[in-house]
C-alpha atoms as a PDB file:
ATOM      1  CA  UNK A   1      24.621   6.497-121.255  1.00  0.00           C
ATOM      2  CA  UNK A   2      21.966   8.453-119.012  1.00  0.00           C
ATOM      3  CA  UNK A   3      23.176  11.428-116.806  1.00  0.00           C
ATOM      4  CA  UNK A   4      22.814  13.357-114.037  1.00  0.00           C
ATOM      5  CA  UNK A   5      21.025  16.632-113.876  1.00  0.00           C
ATOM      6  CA  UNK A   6      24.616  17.958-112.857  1.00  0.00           C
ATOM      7  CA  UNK A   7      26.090  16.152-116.255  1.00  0.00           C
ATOM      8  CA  UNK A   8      27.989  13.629-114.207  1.00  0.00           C
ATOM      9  CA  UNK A   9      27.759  10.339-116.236  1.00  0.00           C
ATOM     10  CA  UNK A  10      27.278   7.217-113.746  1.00  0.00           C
ATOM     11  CA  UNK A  11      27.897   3.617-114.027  1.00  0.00           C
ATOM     12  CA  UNK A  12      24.795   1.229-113.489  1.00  0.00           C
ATOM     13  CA  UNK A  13      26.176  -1.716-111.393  1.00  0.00           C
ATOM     14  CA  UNK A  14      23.801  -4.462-109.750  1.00  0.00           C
ATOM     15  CA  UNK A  15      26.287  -4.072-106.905  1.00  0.00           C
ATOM     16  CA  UNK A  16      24.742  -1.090-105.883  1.00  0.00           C
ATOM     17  CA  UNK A  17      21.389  -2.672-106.046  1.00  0.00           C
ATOM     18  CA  UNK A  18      22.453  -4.790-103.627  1.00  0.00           C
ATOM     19  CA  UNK A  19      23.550  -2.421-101.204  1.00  0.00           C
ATOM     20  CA  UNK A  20      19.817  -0.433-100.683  1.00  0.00           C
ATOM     21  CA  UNK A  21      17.374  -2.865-101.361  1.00  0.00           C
ATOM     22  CA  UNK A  22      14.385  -1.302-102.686  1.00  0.00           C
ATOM     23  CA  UNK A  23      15.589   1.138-104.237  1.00  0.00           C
ATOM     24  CA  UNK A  24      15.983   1.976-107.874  1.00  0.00           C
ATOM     25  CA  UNK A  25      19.353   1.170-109.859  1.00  0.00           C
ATOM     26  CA  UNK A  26      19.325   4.719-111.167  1.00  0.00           C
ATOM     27  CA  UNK A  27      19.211   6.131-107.432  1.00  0.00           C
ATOM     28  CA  UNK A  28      21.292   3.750-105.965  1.00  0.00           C
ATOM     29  CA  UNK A  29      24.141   4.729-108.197  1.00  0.00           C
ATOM     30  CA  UNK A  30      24.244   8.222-106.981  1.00  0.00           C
ATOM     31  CA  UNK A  31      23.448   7.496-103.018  1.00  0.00           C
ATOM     32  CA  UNK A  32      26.399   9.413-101.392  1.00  0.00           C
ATOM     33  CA  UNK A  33      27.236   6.901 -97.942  1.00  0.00           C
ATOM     34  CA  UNK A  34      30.647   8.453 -97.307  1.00  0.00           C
ATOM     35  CA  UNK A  35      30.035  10.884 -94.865  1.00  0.00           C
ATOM     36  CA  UNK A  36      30.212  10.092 -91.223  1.00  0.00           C
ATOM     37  CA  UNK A  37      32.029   6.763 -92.059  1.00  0.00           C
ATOM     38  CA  UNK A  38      34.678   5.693 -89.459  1.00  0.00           C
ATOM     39  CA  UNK A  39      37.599   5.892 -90.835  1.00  0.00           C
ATOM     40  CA  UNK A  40      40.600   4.920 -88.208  1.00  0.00           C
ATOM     41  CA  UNK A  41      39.953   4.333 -84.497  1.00  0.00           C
ATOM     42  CA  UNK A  42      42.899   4.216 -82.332  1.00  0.00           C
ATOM     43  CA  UNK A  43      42.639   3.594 -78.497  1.00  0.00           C
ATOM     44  CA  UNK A  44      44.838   3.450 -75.555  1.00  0.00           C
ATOM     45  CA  UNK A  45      43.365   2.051 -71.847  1.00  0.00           C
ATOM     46  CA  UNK A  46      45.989   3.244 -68.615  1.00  0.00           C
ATOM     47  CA  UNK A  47      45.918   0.208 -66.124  1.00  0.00           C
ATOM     48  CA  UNK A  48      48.287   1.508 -63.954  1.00  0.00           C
ATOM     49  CA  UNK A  49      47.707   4.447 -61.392  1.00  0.00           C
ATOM     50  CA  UNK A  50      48.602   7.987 -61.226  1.00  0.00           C
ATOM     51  CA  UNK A  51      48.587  10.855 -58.481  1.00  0.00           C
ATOM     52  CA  UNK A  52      48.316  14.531 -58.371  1.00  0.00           C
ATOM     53  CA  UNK A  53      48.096  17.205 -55.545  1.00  0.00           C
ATOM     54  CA  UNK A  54      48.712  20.116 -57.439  1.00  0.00           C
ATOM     55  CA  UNK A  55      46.161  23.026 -58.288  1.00  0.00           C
ATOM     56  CA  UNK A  56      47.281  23.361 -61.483  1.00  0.00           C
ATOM     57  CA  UNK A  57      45.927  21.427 -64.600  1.00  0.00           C
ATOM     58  CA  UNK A  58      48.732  18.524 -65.206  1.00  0.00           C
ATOM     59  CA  UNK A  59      48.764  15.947 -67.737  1.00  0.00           C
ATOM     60  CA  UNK A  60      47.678  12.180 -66.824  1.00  0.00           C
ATOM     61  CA  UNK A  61      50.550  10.268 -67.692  1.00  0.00           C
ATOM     62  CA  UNK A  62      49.107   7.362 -70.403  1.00  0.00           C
ATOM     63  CA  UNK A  63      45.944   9.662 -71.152  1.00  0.00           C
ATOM     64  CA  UNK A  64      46.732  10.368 -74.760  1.00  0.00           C
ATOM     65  CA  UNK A  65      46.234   9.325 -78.248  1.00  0.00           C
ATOM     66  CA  UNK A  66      47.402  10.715 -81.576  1.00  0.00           C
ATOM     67  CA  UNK A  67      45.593  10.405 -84.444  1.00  0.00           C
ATOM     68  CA  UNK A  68      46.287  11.963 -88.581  1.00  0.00           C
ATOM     69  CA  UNK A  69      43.216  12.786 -90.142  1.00  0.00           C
ATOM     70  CA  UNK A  70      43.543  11.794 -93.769  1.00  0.00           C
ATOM     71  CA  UNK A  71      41.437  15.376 -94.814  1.00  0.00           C
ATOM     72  CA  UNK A  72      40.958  18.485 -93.197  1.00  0.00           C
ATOM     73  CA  UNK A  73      37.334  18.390 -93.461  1.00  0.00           C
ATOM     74  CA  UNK A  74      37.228  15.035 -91.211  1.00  0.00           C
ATOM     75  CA  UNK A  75      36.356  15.265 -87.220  1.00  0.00           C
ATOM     76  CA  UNK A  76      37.607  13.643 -84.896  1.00  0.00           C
ATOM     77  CA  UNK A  77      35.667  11.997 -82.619  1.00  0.00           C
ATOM     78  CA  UNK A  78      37.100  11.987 -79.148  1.00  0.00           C
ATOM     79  CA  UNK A  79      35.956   9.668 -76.043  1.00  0.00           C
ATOM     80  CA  UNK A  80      37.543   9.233 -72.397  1.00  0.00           C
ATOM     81  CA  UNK A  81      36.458   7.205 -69.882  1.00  0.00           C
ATOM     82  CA  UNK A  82      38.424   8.598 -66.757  1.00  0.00           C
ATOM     83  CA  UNK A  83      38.043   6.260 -63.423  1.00  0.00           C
ATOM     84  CA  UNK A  84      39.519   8.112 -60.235  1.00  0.00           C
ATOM     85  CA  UNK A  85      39.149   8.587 -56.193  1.00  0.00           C
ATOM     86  CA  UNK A  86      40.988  11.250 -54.341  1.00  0.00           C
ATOM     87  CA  UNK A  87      42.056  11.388 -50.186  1.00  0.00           C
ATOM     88  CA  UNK A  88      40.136  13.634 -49.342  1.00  0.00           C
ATOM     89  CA  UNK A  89      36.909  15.929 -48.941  1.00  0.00           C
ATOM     90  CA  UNK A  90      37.763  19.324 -50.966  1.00  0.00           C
ATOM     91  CA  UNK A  91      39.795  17.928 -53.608  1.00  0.00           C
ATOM     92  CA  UNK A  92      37.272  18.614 -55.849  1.00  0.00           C
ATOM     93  CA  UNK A  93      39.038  16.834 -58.884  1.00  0.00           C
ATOM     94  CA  UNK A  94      38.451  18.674 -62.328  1.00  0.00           C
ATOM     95  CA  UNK A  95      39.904  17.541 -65.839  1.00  0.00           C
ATOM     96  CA  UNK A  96      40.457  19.362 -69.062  1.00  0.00           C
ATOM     97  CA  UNK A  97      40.570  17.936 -72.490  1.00  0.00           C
ATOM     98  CA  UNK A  98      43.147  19.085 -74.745  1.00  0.00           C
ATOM     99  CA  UNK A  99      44.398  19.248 -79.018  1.00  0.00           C
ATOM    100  CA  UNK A 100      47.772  19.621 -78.669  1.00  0.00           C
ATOM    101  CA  UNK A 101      48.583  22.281 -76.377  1.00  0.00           C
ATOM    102  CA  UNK A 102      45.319  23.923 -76.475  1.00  0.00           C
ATOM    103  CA  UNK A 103      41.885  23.306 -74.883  1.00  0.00           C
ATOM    104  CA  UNK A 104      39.207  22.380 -76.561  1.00  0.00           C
ATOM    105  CA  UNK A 105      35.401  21.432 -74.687  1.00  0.00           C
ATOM    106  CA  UNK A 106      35.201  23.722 -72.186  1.00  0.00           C
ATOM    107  CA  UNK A 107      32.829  25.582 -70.082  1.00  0.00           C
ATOM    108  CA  UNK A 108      32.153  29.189 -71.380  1.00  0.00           C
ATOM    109  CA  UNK A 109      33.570  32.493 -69.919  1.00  0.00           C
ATOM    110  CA  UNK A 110      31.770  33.656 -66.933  1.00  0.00           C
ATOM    111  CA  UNK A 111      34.471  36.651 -65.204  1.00  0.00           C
ATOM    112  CA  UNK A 112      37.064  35.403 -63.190  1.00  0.00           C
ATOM    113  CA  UNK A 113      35.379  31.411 -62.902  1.00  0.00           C
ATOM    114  CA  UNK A 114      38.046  28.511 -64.003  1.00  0.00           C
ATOM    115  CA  UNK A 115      37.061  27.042 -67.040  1.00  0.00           C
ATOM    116  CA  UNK A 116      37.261  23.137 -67.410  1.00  0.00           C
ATOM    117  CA  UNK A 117      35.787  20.267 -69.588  1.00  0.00           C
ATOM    118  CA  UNK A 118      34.400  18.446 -66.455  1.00  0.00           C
ATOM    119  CA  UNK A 119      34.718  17.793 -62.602  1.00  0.00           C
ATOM    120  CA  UNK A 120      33.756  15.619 -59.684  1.00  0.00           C
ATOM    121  CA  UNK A 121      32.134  16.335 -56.501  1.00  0.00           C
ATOM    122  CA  UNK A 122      34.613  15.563 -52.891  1.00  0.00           C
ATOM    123  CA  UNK A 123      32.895  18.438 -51.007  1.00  0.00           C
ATOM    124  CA  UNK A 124      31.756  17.486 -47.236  1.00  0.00           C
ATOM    125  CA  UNK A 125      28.497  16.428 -48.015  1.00  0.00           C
ATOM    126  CA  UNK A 126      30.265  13.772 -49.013  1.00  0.00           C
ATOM    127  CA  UNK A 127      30.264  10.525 -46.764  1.00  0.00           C
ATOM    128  CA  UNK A 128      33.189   8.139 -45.990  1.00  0.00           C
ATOM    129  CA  UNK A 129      32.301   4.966 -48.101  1.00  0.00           C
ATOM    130  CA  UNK A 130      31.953   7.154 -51.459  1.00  0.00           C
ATOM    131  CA  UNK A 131      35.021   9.303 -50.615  1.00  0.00           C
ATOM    132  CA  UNK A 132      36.666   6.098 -50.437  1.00  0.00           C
ATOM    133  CA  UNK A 133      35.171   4.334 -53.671  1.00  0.00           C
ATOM    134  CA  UNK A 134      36.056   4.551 -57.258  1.00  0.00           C
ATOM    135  CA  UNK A 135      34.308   7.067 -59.622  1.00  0.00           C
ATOM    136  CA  UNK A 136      34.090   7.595 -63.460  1.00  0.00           C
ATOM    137  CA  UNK A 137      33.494  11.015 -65.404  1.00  0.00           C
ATOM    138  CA  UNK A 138      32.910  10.265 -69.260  1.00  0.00           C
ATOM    139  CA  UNK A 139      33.906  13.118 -72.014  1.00  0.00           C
ATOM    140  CA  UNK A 140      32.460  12.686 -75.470  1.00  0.00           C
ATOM    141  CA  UNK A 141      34.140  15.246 -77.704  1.00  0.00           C
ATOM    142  CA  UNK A 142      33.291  15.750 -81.274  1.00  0.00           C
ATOM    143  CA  UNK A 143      36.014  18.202 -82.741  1.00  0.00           C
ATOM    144  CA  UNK A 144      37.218  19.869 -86.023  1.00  0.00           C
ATOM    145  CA  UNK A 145      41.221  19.823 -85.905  1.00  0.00           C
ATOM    146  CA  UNK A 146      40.997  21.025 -89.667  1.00  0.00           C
ATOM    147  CA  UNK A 147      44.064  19.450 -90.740  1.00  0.00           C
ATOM    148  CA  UNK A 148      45.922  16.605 -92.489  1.00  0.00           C
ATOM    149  CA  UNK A 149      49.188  16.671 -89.902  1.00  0.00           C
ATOM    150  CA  UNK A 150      49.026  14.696 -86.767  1.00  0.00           C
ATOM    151  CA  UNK A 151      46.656  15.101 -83.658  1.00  0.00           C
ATOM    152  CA  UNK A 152      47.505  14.566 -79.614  1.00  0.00           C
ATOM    153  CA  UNK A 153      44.736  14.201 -77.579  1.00  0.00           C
ATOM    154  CA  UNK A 154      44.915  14.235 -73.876  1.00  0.00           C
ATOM    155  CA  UNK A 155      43.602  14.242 -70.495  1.00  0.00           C
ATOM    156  CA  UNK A 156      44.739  16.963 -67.849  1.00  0.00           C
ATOM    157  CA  UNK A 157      43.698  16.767 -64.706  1.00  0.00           C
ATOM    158  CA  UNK A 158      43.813  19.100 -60.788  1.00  0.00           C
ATOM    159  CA  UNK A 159      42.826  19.051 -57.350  1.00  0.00           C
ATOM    160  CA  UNK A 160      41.962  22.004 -55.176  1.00  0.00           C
ATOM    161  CA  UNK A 161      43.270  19.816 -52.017  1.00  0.00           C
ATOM    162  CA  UNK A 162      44.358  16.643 -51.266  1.00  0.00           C
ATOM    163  CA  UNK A 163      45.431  13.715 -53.824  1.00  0.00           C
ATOM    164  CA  UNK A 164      43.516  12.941 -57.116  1.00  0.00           C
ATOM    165  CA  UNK A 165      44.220   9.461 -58.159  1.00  0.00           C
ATOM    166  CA  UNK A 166      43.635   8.151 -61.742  1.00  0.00           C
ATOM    167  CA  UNK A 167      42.685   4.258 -61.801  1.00  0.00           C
ATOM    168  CA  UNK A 168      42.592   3.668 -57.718  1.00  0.00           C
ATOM    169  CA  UNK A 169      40.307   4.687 -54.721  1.00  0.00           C
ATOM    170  CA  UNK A 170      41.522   6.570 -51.868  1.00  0.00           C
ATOM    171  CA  UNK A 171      42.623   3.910 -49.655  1.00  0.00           C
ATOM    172  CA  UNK A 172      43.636   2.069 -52.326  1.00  0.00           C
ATOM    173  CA  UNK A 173      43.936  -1.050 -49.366  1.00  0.00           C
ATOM    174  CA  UNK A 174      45.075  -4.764 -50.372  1.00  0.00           C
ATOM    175  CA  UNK A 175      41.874  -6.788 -49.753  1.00  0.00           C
ATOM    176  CA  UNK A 176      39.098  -8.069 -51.581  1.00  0.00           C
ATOM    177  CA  UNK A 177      36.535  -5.422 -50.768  1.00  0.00           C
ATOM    178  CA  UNK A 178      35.001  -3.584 -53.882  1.00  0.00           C
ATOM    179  CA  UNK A 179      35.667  -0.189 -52.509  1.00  0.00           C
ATOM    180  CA  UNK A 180      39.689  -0.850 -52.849  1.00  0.00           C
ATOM    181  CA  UNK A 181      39.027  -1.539 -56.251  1.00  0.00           C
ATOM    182  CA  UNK A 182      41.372  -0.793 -59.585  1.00  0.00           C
ATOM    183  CA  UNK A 183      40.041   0.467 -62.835  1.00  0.00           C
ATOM    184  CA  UNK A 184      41.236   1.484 -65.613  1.00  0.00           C
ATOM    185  CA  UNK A 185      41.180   4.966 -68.044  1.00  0.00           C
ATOM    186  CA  UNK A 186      40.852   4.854 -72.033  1.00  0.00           C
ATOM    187  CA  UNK A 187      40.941   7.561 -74.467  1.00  0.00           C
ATOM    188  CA  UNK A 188      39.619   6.653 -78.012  1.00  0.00           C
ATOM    189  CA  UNK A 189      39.895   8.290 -80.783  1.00  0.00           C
ATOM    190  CA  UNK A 190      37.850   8.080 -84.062  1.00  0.00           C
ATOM    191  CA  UNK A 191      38.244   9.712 -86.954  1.00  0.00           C
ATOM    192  CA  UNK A 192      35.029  10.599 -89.071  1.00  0.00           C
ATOM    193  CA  UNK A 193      34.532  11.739 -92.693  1.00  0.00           C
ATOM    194  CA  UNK A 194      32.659  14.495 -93.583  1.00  0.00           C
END
């Protein structure tokens, strides 16, 4: 039986052969394809709406997911799609991602500046028909939760003034015209190995 420079005996298999074509038995026996596998996804999409008017970061009800690594080496791989309009110029909507209680994917210190993992733009530059339309902010999150117990992830979100509103525009009126629109939120979670 041939061995590895390390002195770990191997197994020649046609099987992995098969699996990288063109390359040699003795090689494909000791190709390492484990890392960055996926190795659970779990996912949760919010259809219904929410509302906030307060300054302070609060949770959007249905924006979480909870995942348990299987090794404390994996990451977690962590993506929201977010679709909201709010009432108002100055609401200035921002969201914050968090593990648990605590934030992760945020801005870096700068003095007295908030800190947050993304925001939208309701200043008065803005004009009536996109005030009143739907818009999306995306978060793309790899993190490190170093552990085997399990995970929440979830979705807080503010306004400076006015309403923010998860899934809805700001009229929100029954007709047929797009700007009136529903939408949905989903937070996905993927768990990677190392």
């Amino acid at each position: 039986m041939a061995v590895t420079p390390a002195g770990t005996p191997y197994v020649e298999s046609s099987d992995n052969v098969a699996d990288y074509p063109g390359v040699s038995l003795a090689l494909a026996n000791h190709i390492d394809d484990t890392a960055g596998k996926v190795l659970q996804v779990v996912s949760t999409a919010k259809t219904d709406t929410f509302s906030t008017s307060s300054a302070s970061m609060t949770d959007l009800t249905g924006v979480s997911q909870t995942i348990t690594p299987s090794s404390t080496s994996n990451k977690i791989l962590v993506i929201v799609s977010i679709s909201y309009g709010y009432s108002t110029t100055g609401t200035n909507p921002r969201f914050l991602l968090l593990r648990n209680s605590t934030a992760i994917c945020v801005g870096g210190a700068a003095g007295s500046r908030p800190r947050f993992t993304t925001g939208g733009n309701s200043g008065a530059d803005v004009n009536a028909a996109t005030l009143l339309a739907l818009s999306s902010i995306q978060v793309t999150f790899l993190d490190s939760p170093a552990t085997t117990s399990s995970v929440t992830y979830k979705m807080q979100g503010a306004s400076s003034a006015g309403v923010l509103y998860l899934n809805r525009s700001g009229t929100d009126a029954d007709n047929t015209n797009s700007v009136s629109a529903r939408a949905a939120t989903t937070i996905t979670l993927m768990e990677l190995s190392a």
